[in-house]
PDB file of N, CA and C in Angstrom:
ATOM      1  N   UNK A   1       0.846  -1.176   0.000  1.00  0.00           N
ATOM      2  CA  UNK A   1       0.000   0.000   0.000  1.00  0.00           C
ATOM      3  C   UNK A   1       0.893   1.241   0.000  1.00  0.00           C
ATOM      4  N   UNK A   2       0.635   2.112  -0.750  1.00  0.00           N
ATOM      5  CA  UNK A   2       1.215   3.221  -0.820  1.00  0.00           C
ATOM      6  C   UNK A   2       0.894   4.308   0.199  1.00  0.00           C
ATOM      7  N   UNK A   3       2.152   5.221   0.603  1.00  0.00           N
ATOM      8  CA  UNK A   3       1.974   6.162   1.777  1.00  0.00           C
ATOM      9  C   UNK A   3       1.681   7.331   0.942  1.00  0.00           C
ATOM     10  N   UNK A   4       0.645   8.095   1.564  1.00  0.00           N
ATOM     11  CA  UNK A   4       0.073   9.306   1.176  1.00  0.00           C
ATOM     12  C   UNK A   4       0.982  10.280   1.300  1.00  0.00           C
ATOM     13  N   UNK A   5       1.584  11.296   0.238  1.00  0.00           N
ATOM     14  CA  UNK A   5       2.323  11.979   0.351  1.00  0.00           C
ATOM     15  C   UNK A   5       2.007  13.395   1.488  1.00  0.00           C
ATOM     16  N   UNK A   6       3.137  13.914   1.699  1.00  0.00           N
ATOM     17  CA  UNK A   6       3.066  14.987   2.579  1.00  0.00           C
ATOM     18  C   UNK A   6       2.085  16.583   2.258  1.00  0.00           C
ATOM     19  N   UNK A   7       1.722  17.037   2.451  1.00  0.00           N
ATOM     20  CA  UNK A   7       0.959  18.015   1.363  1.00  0.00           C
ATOM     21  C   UNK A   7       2.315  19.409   1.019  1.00  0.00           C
ATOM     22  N   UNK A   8       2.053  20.044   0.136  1.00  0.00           N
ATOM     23  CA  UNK A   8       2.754  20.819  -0.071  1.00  0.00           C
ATOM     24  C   UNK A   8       2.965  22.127   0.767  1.00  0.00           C
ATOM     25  N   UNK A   9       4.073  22.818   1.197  1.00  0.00           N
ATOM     26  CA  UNK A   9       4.166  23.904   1.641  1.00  0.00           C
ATOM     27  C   UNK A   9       4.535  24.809   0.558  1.00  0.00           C
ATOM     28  N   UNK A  10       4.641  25.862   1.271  1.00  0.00           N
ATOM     29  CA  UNK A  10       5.079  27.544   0.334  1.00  0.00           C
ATOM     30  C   UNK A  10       6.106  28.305   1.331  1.00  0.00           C
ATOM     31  N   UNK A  11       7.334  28.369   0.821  1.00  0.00           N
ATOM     32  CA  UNK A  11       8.464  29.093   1.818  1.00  0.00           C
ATOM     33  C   UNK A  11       8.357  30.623   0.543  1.00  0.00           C
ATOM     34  N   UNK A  12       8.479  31.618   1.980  1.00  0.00           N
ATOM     35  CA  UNK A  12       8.706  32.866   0.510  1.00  0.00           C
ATOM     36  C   UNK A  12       9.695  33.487   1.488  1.00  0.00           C
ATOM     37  N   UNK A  13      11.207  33.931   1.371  1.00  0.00           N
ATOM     38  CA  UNK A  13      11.892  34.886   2.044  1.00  0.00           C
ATOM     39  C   UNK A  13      12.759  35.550   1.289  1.00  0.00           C
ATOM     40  N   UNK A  14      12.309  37.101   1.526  1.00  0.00           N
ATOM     41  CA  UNK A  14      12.579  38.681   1.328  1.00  0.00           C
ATOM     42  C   UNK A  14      11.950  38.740   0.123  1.00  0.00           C
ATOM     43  N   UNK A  15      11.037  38.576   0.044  1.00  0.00           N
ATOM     44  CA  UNK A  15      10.106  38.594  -1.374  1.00  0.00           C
ATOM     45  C   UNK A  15       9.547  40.148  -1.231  1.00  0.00           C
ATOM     46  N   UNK A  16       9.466  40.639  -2.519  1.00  0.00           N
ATOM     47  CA  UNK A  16       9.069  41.873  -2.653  1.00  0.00           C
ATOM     48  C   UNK A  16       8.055  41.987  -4.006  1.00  0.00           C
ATOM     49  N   UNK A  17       7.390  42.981  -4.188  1.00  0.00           N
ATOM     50  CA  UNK A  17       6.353  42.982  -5.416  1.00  0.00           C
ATOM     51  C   UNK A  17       5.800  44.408  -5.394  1.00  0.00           C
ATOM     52  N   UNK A  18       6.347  44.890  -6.898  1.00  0.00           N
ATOM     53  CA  UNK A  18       6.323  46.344  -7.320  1.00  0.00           C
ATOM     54  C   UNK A  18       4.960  46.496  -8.413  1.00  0.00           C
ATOM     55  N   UNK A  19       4.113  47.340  -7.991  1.00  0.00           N
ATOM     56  CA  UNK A  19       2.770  47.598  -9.119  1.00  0.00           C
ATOM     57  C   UNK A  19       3.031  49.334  -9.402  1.00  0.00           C
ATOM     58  N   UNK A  20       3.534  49.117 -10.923  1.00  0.00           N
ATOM     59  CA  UNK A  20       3.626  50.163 -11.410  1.00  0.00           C
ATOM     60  C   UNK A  20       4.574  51.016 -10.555  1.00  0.00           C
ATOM     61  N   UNK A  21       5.547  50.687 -10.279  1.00  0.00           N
ATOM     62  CA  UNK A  21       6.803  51.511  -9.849  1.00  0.00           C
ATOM     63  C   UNK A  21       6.679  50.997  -8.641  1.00  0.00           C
ATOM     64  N   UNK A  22       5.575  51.199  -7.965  1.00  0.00           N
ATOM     65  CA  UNK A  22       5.532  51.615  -5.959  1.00  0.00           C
ATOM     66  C   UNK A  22       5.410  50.191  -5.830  1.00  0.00           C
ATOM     67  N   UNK A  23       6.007  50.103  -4.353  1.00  0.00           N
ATOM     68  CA  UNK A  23       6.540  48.387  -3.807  1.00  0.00           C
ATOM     69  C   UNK A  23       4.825  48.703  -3.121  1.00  0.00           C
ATOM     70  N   UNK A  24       4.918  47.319  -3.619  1.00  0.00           N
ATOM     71  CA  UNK A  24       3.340  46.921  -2.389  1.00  0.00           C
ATOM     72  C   UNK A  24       3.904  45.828  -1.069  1.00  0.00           C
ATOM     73  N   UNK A  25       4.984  45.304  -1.220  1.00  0.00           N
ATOM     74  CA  UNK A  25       5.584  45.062   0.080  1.00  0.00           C
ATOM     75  C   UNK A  25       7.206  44.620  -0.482  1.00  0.00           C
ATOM     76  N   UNK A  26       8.016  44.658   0.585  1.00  0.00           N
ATOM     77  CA  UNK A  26       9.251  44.051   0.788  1.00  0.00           C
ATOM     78  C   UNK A  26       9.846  43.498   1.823  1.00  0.00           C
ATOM     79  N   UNK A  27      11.062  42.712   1.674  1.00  0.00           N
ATOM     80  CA  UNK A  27      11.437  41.590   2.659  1.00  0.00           C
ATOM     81  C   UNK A  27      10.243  41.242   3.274  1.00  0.00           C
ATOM     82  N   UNK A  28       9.090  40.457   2.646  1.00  0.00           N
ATOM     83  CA  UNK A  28       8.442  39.716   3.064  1.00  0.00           C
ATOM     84  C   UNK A  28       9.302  38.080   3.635  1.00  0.00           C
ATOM     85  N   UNK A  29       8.896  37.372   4.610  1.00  0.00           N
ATOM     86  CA  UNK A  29       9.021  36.111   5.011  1.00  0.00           C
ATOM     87  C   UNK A  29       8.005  36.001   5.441  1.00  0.00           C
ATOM     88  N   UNK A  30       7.282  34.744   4.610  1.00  0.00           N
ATOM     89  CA  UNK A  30       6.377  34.087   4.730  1.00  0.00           C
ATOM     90  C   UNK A  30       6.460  32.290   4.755  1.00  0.00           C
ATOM     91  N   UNK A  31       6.016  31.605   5.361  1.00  0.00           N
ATOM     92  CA  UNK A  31       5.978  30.240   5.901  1.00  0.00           C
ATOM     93  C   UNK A  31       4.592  29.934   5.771  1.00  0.00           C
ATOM     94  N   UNK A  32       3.998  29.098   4.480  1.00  0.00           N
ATOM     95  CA  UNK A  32       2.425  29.033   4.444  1.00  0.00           C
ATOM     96  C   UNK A  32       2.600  27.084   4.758  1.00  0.00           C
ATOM     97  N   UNK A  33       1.847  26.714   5.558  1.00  0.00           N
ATOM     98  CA  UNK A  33       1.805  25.426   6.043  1.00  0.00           C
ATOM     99  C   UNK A  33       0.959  24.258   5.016  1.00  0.00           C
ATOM    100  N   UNK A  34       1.639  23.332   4.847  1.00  0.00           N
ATOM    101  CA  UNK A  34       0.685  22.726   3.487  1.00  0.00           C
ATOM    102  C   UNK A  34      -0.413  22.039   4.117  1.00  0.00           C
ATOM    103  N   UNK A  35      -1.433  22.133   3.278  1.00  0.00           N
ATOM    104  CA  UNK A  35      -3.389  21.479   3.593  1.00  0.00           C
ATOM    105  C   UNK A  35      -3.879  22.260   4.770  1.00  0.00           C
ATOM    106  N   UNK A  36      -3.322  23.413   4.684  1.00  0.00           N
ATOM    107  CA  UNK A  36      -4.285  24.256   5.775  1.00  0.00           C
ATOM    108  C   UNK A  36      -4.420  25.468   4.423  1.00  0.00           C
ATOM    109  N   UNK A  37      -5.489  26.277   4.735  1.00  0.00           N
ATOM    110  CA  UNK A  37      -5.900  27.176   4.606  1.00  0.00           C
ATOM    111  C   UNK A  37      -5.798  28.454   4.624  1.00  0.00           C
ATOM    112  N   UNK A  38      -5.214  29.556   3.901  1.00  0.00           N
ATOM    113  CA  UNK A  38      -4.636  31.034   4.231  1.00  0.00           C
ATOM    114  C   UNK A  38      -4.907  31.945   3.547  1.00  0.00           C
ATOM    115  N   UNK A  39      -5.192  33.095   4.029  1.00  0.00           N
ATOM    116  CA  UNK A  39      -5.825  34.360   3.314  1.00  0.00           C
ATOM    117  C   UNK A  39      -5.253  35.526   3.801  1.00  0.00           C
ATOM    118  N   UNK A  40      -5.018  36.141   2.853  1.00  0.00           N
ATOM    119  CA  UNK A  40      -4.185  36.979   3.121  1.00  0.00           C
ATOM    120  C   UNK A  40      -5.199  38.834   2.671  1.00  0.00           C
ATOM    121  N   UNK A  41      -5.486  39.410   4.147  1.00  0.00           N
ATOM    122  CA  UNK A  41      -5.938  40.706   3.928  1.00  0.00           C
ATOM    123  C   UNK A  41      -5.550  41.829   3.849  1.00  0.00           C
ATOM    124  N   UNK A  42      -6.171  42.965   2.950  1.00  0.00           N
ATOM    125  CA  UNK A  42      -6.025  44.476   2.866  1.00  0.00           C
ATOM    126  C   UNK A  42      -6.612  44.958   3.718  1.00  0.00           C
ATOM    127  N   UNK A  43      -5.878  46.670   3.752  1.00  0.00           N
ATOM    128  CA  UNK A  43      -6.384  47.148   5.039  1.00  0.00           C
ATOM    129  C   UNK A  43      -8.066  47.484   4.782  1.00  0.00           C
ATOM    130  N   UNK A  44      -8.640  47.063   3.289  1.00  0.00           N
ATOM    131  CA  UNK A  44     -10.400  47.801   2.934  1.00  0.00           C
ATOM    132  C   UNK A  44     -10.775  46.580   3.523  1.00  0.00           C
ATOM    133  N   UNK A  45     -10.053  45.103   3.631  1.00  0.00           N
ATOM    134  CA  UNK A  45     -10.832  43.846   3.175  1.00  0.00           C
ATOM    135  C   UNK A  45     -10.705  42.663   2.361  1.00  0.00           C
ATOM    136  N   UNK A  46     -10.165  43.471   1.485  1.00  0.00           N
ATOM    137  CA  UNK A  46      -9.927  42.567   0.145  1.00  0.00           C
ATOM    138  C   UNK A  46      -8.526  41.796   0.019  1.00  0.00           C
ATOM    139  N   UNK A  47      -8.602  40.700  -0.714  1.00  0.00           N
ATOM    140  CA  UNK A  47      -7.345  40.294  -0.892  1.00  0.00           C
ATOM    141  C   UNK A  47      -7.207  39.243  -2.194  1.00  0.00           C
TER     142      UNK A  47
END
């Protein structure tokens, strides 16, 4: 019988992301845990 693999994670470190010139963040570190669930909010709400 085969073992069910591990679920996937997401490592992000010093990640940055520019819209139209202006940084919308930098040196981000982020650690997203695999088969859980994550949402990520703005300060209106939205994401």
């Amino acid at each position: 019988m085969d073992t069910p693999a591990a679920p996937l994670s997401v490592t992000m470190h010093a990640a940055r992301l520019f819209y139209r010139g202006r940084p919308l963040f930098e040196d981000l570190n982020v650690e997203l845990a695999g088969g859980r669930w994550t949402c990520l909010l703005g300060p209106s709400g939205v994401g």
